[in-house]
N, C-alpha and C. Protein backbone atom coordinates (compact mmCIF):
# COMPACT_ATOMS: atom_id res chain seq x y z
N UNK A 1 118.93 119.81 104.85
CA UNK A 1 119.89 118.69 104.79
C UNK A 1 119.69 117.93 103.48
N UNK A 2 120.69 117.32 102.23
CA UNK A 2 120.50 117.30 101.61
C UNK A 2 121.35 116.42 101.21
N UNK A 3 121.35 115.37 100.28
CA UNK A 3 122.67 114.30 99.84
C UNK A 3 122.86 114.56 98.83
N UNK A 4 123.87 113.77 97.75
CA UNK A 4 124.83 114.20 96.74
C UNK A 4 123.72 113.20 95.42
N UNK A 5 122.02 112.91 95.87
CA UNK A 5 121.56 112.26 94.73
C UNK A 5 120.83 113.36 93.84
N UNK A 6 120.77 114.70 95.07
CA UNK A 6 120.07 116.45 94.23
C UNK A 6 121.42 117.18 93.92
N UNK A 7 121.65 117.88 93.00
CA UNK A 7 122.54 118.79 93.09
C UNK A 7 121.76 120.15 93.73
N UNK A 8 122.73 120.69 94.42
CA UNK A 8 121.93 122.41 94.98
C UNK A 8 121.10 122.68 94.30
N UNK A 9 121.13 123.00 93.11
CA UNK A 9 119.94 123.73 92.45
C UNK A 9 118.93 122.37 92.09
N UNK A 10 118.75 121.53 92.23
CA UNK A 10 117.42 120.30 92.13
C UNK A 10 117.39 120.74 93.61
N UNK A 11 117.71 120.77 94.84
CA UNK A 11 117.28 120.75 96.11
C UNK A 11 116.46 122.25 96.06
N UNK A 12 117.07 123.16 95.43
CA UNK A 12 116.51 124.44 95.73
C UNK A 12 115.29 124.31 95.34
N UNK A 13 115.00 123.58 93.96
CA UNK A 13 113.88 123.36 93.29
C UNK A 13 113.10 123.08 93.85
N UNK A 14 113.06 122.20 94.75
CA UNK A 14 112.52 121.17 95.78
C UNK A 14 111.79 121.72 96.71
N UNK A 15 112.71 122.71 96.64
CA UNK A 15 112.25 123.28 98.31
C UNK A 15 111.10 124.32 97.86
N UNK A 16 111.30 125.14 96.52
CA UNK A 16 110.56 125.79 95.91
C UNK A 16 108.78 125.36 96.12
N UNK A 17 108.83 123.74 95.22
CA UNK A 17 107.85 123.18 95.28
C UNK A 17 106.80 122.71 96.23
N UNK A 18 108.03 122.20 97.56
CA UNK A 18 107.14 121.92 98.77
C UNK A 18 106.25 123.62 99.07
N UNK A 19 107.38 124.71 99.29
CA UNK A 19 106.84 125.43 99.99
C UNK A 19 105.30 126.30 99.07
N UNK A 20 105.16 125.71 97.70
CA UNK A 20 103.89 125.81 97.43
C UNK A 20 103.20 125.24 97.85
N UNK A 21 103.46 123.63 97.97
CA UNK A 21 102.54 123.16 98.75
C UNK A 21 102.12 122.81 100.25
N UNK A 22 102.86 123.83 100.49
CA UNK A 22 103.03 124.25 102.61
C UNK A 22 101.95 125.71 102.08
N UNK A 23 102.23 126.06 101.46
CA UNK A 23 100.91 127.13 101.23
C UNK A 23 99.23 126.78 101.15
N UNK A 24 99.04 125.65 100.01
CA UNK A 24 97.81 125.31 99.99
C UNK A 24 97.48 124.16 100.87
N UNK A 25 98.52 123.66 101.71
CA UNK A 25 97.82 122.81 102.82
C UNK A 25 97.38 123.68 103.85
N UNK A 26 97.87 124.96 104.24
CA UNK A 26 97.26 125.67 105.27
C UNK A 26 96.37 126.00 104.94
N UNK A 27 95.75 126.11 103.89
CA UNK A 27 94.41 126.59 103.48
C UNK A 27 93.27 125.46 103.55
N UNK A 28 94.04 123.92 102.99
CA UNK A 28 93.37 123.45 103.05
C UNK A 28 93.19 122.63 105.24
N UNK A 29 94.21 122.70 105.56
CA UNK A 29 93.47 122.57 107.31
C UNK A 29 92.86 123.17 107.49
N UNK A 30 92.74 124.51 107.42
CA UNK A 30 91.84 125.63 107.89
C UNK A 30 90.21 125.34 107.65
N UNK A 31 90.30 124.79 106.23
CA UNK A 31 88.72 124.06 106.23
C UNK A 31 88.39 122.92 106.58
N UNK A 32 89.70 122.16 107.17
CA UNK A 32 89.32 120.67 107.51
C UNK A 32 88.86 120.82 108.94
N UNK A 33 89.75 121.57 109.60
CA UNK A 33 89.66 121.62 111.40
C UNK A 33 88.59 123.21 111.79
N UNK A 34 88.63 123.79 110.84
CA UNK A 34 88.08 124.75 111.35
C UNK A 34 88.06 125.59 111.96
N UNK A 35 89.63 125.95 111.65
CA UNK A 35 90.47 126.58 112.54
C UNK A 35 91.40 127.75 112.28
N UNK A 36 91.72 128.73 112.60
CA UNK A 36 93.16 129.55 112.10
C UNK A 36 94.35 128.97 112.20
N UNK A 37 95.04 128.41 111.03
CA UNK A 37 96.56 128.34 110.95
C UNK A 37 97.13 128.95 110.34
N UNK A 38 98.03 129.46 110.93
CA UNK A 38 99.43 129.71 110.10
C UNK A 38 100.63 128.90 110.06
N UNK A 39 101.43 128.75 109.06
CA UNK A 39 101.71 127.52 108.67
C UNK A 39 103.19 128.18 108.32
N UNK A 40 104.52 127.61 108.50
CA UNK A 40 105.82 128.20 108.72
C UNK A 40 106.16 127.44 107.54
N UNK A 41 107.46 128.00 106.84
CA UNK A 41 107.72 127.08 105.92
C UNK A 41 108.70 125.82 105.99
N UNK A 42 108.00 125.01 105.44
CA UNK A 42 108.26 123.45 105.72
C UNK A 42 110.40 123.37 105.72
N UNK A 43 110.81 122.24 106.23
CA UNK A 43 112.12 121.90 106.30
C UNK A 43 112.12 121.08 105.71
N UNK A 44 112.83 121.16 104.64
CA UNK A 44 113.31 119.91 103.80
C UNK A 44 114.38 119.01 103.96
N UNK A 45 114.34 117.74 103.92
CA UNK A 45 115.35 116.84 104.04
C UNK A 45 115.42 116.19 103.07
N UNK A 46 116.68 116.20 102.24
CA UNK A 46 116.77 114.73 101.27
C UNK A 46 117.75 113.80 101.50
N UNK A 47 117.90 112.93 102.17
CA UNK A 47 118.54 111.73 102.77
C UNK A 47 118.93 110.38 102.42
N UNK A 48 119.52 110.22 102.91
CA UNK A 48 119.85 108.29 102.64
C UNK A 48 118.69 107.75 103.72
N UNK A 49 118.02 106.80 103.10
CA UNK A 49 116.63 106.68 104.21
C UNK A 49 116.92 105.72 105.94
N UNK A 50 118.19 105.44 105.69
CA UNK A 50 118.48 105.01 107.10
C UNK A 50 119.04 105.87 107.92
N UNK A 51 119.62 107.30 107.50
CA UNK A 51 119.18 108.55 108.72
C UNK A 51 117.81 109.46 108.77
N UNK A 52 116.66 108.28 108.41
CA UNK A 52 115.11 108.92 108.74
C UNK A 52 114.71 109.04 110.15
N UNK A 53 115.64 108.69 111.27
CA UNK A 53 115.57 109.44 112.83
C UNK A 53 116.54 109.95 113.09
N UNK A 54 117.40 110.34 112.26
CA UNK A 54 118.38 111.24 113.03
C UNK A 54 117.25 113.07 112.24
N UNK A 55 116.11 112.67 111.99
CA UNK A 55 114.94 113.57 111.47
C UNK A 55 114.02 113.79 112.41
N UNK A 56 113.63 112.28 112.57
CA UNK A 56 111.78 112.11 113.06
C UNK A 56 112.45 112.23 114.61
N UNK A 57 113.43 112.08 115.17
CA UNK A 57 113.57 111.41 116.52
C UNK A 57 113.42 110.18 116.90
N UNK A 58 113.68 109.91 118.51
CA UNK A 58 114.13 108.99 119.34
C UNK A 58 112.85 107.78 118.93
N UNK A 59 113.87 106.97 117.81
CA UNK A 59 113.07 105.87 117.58
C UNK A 59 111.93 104.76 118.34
N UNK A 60 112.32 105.06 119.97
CA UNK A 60 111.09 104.77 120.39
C UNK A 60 109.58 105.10 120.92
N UNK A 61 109.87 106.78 120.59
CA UNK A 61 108.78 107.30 120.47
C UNK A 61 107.71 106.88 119.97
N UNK A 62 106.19 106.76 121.06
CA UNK A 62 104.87 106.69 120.46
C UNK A 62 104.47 107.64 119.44
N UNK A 63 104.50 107.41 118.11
CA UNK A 63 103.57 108.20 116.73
C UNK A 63 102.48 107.32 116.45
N UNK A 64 101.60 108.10 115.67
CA UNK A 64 100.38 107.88 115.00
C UNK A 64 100.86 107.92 113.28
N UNK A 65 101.17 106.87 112.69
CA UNK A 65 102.05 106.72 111.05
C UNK A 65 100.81 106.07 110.59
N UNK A 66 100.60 107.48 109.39
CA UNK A 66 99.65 107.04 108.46
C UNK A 66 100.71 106.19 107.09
N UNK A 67 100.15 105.50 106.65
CA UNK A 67 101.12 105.03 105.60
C UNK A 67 100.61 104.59 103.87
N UNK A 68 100.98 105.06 103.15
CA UNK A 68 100.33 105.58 101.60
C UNK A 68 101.29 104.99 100.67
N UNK A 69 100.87 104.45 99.44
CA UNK A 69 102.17 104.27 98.17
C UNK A 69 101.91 105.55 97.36
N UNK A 70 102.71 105.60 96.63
CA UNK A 70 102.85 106.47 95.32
C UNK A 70 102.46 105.92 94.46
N UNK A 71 101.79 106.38 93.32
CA UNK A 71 101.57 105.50 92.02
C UNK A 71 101.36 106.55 91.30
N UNK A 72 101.16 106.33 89.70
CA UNK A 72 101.34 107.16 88.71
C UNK A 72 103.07 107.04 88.20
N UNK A 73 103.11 108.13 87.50
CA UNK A 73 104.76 107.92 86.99
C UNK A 73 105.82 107.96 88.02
N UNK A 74 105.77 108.28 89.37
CA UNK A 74 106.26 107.94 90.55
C UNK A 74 106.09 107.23 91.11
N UNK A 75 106.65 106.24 91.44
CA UNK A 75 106.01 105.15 92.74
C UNK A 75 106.82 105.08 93.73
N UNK A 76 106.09 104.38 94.98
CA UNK A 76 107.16 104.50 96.31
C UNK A 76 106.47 104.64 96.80
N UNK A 77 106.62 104.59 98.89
CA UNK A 77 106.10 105.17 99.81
C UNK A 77 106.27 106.33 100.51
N UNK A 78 104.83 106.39 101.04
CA UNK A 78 104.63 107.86 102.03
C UNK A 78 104.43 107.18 103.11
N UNK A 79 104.54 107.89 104.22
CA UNK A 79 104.57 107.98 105.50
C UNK A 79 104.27 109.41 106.22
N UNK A 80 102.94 109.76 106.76
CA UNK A 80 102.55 111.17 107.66
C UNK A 80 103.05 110.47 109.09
N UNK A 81 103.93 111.15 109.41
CA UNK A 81 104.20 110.35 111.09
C UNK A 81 104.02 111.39 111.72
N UNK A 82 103.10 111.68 112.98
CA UNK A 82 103.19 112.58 114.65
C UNK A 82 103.15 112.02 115.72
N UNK A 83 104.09 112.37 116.04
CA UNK A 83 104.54 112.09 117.55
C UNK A 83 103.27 112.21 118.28
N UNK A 84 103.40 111.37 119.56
CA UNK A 84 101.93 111.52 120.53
C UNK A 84 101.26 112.24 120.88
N UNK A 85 102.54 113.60 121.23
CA UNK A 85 102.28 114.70 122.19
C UNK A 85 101.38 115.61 120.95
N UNK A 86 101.94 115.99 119.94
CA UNK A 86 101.18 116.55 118.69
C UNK A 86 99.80 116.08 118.20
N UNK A 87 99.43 114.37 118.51
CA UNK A 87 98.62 114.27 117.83
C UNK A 87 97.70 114.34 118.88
N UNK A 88 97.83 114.47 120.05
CA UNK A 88 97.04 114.93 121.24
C UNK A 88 96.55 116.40 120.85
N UNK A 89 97.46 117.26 120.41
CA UNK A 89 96.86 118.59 120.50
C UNK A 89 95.90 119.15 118.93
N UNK A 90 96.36 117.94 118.46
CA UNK A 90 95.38 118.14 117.13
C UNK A 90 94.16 117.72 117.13
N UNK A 91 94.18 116.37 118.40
CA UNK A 91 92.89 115.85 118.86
C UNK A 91 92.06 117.18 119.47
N UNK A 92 92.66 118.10 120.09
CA UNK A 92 91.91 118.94 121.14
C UNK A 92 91.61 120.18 119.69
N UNK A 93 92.17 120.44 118.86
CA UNK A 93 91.85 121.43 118.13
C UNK A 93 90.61 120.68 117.22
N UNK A 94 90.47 119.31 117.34
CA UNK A 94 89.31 119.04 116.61
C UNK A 94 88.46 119.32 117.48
N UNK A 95 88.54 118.57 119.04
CA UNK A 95 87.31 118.53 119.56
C UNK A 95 86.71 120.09 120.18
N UNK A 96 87.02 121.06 119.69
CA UNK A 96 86.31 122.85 120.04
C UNK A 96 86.32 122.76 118.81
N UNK A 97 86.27 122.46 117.36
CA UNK A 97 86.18 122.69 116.32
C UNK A 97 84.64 122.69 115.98
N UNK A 98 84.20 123.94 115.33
CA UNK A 98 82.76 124.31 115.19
C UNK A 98 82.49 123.06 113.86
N UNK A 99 81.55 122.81 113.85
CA UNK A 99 81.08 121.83 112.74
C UNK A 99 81.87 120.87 112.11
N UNK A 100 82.85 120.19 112.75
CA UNK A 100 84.34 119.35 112.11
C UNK A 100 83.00 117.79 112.84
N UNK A 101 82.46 117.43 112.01
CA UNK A 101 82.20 115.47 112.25
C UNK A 101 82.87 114.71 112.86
N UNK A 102 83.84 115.03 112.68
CA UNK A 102 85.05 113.56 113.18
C UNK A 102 85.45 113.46 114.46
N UNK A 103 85.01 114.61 114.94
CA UNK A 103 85.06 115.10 116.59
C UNK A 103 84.43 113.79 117.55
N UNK A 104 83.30 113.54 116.87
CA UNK A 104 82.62 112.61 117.92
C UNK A 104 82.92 111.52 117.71
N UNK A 105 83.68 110.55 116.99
CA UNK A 105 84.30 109.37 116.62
C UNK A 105 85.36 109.10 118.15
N UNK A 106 85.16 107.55 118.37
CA UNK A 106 85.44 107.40 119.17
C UNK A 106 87.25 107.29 119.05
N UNK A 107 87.85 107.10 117.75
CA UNK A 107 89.17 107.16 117.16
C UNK A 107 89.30 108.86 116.84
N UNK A 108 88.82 109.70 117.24
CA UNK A 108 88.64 111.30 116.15
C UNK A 108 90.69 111.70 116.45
N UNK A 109 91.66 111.21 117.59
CA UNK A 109 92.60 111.31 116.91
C UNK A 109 93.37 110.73 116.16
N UNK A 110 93.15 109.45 115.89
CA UNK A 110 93.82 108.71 114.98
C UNK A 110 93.30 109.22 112.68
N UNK A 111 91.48 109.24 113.66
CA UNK A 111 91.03 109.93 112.07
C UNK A 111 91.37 111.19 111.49
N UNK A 112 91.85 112.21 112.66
CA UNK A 112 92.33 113.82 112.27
C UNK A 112 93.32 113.47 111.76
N UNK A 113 94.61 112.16 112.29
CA UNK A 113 95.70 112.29 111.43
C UNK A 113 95.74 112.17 110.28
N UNK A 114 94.80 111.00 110.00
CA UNK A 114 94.94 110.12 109.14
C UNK A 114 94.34 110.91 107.57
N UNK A 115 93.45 111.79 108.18
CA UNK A 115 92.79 113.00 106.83
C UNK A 115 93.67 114.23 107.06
N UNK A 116 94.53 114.76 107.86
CA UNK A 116 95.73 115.51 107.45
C UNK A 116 96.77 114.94 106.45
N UNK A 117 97.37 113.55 106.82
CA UNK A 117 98.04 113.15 106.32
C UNK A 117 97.59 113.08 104.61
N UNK A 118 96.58 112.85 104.76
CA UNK A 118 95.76 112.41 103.21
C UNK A 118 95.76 113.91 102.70
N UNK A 119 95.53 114.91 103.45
CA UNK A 119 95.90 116.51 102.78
C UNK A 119 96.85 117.08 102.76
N UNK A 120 97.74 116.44 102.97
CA UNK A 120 99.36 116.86 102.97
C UNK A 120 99.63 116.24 101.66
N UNK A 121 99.69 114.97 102.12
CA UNK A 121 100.23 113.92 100.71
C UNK A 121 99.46 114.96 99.62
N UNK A 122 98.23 115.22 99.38
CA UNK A 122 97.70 115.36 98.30
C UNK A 122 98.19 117.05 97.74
N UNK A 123 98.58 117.53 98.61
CA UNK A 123 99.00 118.96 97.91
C UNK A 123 100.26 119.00 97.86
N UNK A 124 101.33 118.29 98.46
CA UNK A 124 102.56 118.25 98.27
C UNK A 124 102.57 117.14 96.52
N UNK A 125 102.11 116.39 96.55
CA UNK A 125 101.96 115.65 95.53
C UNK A 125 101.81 116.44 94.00
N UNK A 126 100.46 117.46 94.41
CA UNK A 126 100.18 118.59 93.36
C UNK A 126 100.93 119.39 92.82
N UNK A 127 101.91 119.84 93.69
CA UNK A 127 102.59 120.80 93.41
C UNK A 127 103.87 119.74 92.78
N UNK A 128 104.21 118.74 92.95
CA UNK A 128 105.13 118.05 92.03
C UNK A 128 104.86 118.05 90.45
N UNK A 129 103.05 117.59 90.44
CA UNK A 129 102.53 117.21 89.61
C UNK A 129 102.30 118.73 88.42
N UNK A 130 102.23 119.67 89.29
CA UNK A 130 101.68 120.72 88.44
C UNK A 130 103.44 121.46 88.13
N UNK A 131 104.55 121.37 88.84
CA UNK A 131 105.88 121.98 88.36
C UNK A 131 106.56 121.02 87.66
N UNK A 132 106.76 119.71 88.10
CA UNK A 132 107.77 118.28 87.09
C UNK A 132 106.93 117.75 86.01
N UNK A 133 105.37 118.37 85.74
CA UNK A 133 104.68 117.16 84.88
C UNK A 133 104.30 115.76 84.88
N UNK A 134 104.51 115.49 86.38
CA UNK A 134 104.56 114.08 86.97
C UNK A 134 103.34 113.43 86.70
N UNK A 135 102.43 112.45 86.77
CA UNK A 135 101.23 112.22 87.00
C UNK A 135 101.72 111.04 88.38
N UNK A 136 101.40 112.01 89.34
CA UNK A 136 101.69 111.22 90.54
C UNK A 136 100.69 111.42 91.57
N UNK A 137 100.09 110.22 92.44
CA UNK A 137 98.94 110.09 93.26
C UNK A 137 99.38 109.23 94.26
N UNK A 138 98.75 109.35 95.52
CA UNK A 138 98.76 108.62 96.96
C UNK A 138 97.49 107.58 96.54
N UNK A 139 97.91 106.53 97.33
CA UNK A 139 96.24 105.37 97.55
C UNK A 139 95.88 106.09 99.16
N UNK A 140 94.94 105.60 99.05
CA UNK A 140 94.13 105.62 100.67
C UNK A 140 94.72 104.86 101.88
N UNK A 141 95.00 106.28 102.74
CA UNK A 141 95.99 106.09 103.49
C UNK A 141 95.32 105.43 104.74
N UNK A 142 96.13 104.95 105.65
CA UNK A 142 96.11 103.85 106.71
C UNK A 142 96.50 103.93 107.86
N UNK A 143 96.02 104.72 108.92
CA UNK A 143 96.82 104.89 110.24
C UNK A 143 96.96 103.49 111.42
N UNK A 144 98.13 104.25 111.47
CA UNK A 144 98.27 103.06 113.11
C UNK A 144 99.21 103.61 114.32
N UNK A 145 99.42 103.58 115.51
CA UNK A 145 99.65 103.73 116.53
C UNK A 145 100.56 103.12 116.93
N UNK A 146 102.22 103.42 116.80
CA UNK A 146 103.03 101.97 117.98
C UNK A 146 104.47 102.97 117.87
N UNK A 147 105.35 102.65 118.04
CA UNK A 147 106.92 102.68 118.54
C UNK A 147 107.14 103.43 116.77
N UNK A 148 107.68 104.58 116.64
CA UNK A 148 108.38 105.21 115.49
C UNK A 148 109.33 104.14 114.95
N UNK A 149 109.96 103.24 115.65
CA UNK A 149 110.63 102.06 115.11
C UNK A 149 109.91 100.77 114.39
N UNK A 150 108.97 100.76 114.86
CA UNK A 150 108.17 99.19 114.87
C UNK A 150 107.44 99.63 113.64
N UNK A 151 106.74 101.44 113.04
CA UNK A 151 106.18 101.17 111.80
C UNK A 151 106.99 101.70 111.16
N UNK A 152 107.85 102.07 110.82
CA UNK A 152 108.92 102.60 110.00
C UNK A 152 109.82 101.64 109.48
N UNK A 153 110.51 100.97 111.04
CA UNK A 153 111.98 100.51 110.69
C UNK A 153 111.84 99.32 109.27
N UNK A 154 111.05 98.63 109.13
CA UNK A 154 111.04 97.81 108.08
C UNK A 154 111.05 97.91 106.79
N UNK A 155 109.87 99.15 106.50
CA UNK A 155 110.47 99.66 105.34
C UNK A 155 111.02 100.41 104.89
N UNK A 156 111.43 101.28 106.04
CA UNK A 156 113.13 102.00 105.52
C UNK A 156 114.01 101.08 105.46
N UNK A 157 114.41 99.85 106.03
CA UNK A 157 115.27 98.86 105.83
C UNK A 157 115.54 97.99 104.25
N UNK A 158 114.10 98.13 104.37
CA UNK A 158 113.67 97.71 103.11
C UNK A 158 113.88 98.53 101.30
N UNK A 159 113.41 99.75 101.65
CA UNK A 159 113.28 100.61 100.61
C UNK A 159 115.08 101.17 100.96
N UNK A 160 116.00 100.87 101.98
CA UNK A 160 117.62 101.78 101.87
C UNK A 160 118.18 100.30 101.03
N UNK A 161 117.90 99.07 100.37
CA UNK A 161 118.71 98.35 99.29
C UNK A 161 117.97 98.74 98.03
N UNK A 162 116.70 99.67 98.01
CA UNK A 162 116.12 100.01 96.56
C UNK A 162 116.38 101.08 96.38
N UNK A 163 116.09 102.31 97.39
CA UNK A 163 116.41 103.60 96.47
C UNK A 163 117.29 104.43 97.45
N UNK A 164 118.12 105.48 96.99
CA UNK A 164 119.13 105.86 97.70
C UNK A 164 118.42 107.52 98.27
N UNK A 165 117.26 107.79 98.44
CA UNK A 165 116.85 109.26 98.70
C UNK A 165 115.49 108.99 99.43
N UNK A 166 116.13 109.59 100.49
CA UNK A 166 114.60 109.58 101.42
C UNK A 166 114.09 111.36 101.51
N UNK A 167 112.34 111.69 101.06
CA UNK A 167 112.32 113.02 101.07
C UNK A 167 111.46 113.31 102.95
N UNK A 168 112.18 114.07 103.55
CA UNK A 168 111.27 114.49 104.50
C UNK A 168 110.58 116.14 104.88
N UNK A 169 109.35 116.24 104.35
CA UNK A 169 109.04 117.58 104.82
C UNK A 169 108.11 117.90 106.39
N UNK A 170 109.38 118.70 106.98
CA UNK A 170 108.90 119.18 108.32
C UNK A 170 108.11 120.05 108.17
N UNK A 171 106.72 119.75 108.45
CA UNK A 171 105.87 120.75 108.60
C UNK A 171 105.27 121.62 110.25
N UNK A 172 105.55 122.94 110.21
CA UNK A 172 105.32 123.31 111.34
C UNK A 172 104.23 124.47 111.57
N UNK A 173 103.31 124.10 112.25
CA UNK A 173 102.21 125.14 111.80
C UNK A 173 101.46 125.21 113.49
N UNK A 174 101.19 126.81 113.35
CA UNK A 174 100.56 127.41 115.04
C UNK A 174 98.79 127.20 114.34
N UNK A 175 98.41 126.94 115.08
CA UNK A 175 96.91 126.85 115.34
C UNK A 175 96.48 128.21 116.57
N UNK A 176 95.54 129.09 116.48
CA UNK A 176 95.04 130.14 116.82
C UNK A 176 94.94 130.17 117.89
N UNK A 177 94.57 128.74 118.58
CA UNK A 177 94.60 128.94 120.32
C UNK A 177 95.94 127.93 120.99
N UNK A 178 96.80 128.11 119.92
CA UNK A 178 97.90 127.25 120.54
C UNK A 178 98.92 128.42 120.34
N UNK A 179 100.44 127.84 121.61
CA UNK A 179 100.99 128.79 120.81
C UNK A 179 102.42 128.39 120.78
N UNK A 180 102.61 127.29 121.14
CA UNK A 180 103.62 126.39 120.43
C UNK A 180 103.03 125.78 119.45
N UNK A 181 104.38 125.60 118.37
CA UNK A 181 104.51 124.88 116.25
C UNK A 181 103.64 123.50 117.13
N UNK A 182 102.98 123.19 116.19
CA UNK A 182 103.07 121.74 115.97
C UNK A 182 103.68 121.17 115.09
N UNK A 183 104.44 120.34 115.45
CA UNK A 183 105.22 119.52 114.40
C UNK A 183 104.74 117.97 113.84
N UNK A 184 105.25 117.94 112.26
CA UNK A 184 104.80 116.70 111.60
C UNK A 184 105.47 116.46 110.64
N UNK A 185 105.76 115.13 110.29
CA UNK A 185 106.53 114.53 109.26
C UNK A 185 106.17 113.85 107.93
N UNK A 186 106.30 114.70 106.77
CA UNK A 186 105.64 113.76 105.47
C UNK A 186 107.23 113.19 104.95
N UNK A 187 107.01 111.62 104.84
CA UNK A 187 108.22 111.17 104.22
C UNK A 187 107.73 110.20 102.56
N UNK A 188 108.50 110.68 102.03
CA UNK A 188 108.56 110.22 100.70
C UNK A 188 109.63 109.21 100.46
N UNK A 189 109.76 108.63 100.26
CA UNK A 189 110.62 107.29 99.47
C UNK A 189 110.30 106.67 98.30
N UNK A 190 111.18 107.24 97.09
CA UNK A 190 110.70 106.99 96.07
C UNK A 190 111.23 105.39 95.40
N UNK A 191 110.68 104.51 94.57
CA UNK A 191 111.12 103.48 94.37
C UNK A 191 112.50 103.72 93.32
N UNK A 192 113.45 102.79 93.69
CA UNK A 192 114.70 102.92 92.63
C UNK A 192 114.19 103.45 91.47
N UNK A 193 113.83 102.92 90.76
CA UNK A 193 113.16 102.72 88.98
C UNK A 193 112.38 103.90 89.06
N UNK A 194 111.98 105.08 90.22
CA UNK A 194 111.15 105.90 89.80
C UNK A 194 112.38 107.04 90.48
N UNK A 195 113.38 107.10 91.02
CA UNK A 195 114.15 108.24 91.50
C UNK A 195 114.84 109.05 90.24
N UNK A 196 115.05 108.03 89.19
CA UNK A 196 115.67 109.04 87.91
C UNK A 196 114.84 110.11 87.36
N UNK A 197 113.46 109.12 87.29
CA UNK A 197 112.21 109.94 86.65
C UNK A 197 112.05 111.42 87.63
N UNK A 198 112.30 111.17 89.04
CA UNK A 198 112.20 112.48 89.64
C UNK A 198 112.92 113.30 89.95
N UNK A 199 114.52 112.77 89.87
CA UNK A 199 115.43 113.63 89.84
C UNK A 199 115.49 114.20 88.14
N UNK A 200 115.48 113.35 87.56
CA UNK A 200 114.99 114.55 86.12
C UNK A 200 114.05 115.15 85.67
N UNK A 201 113.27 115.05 86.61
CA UNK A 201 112.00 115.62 86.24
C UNK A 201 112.41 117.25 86.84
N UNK A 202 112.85 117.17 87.89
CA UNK A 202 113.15 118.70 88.58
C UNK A 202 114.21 119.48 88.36
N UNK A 203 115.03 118.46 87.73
CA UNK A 203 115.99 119.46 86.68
C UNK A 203 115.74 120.17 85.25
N UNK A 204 114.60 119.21 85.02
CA UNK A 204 114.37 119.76 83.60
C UNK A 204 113.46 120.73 83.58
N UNK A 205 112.49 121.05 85.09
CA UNK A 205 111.60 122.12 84.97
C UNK A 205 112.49 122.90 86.11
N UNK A 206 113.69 122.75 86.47
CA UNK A 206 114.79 124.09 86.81
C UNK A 206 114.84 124.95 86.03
N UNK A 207 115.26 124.21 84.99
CA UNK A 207 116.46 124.44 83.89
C UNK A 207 115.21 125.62 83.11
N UNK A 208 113.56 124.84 82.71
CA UNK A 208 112.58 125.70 82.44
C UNK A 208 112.37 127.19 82.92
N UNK A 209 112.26 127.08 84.55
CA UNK A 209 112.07 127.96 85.19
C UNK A 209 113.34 129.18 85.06
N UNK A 210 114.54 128.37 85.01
CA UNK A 210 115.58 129.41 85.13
C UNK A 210 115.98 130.37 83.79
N UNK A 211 115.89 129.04 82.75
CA UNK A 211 115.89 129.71 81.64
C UNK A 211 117.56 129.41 80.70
């Protein structure tokens, strides 16, 4: 799904990029949880950020929303959001997880999200950084627990009078003793003043790539 701020070929680009970095995040869970994943390739959304649940779902759903800025020559917010039922089963893939620490924490599912989310952001980020030339970085991310409306709705409200493109990558990935996807949401919202820099940034390493 895609709006009129990418042209097709910047979206294709896009999609190019995530799905490098839907590659090295499965590699990198695999050493976080300790676990076999295989990892499907991500769904891209580029949006007007006030249809960010006609994406995530029924806005009053309980998630676990880690929440991150952008900084470097990009700025803006991130958002790792999972639904309850998911972050329950990521809780259980930590706690049989051979040598994973975070298991015995009395928060270990709020902390599994909250260091996925921080390994998502950081390789989806990479792969911007290593195809657009970006110098772009997450701060230290922040989980919390309540209504998909109550941590979201404000600053999508907020960030739909600054920038007109909300990015969402659906990530869906089987874990070895599961055998339904788990699903999860990395959302990007880039600040006005930084959406030109990234919509030209991915045209101009199209245009590279294509030739």
């Amino acid at each position: 799904m895609t709006n009129n701020i990418l042209t097709p070929e910047q979206f294709d680009y896009l999609e190019e990029m995530m799905n490098i970095g839907a590659g090295n995040a499965a590699t990198a869970l695999e050493q976080f949880l300790k676990s076999k994943f295989d990892m499907c390739m991500p769904i891209i959304h580029a949006i007007v950020p006030h249809k960010a649940f006609s994406v995530i779902g029924d806005p009053a759903q309980t998630v676990t929303c880690v929440k991150m800025n952008m900084i470097g020559d990009c700025t803006g917010k991130m958002f790792f959001v999972v639904p309850q039922k998911q972050q329950e089963r990521l809780e259980n893939i930590a706690i049989h997880s051979d040598g994973l620490e975070i298991k015995n924490s009395d928060k270990s599912g709020i902390s599994v999200v909250e260091e996925i989310g921080n390994i998502l952001a950081g390789v989806y980020l990479t792969s911007i950084h290593d195809l657009c030339r970006l110098n772009i970085y997450h701060t230290i991310p922040v989980a919390a627990t309540d209504m998909a409306q109550a941590v979201l709705d404000e600053t999508i409200a907020m960030m739909s009078a600054k920038s007109e493109l909300l990015i969402i990558i659906v990530n869906k990935f089987l874990a070895a003793e599961q055998d339904e996807a788990i699903d999860t949401y990395l959302i990007m919202i880039p600040d006005v003043n930084s959406l030109k820099t990234l919509t030209d940034s991915i045209r101009e390493a199209n245009r590279l790539v294509r030739g």
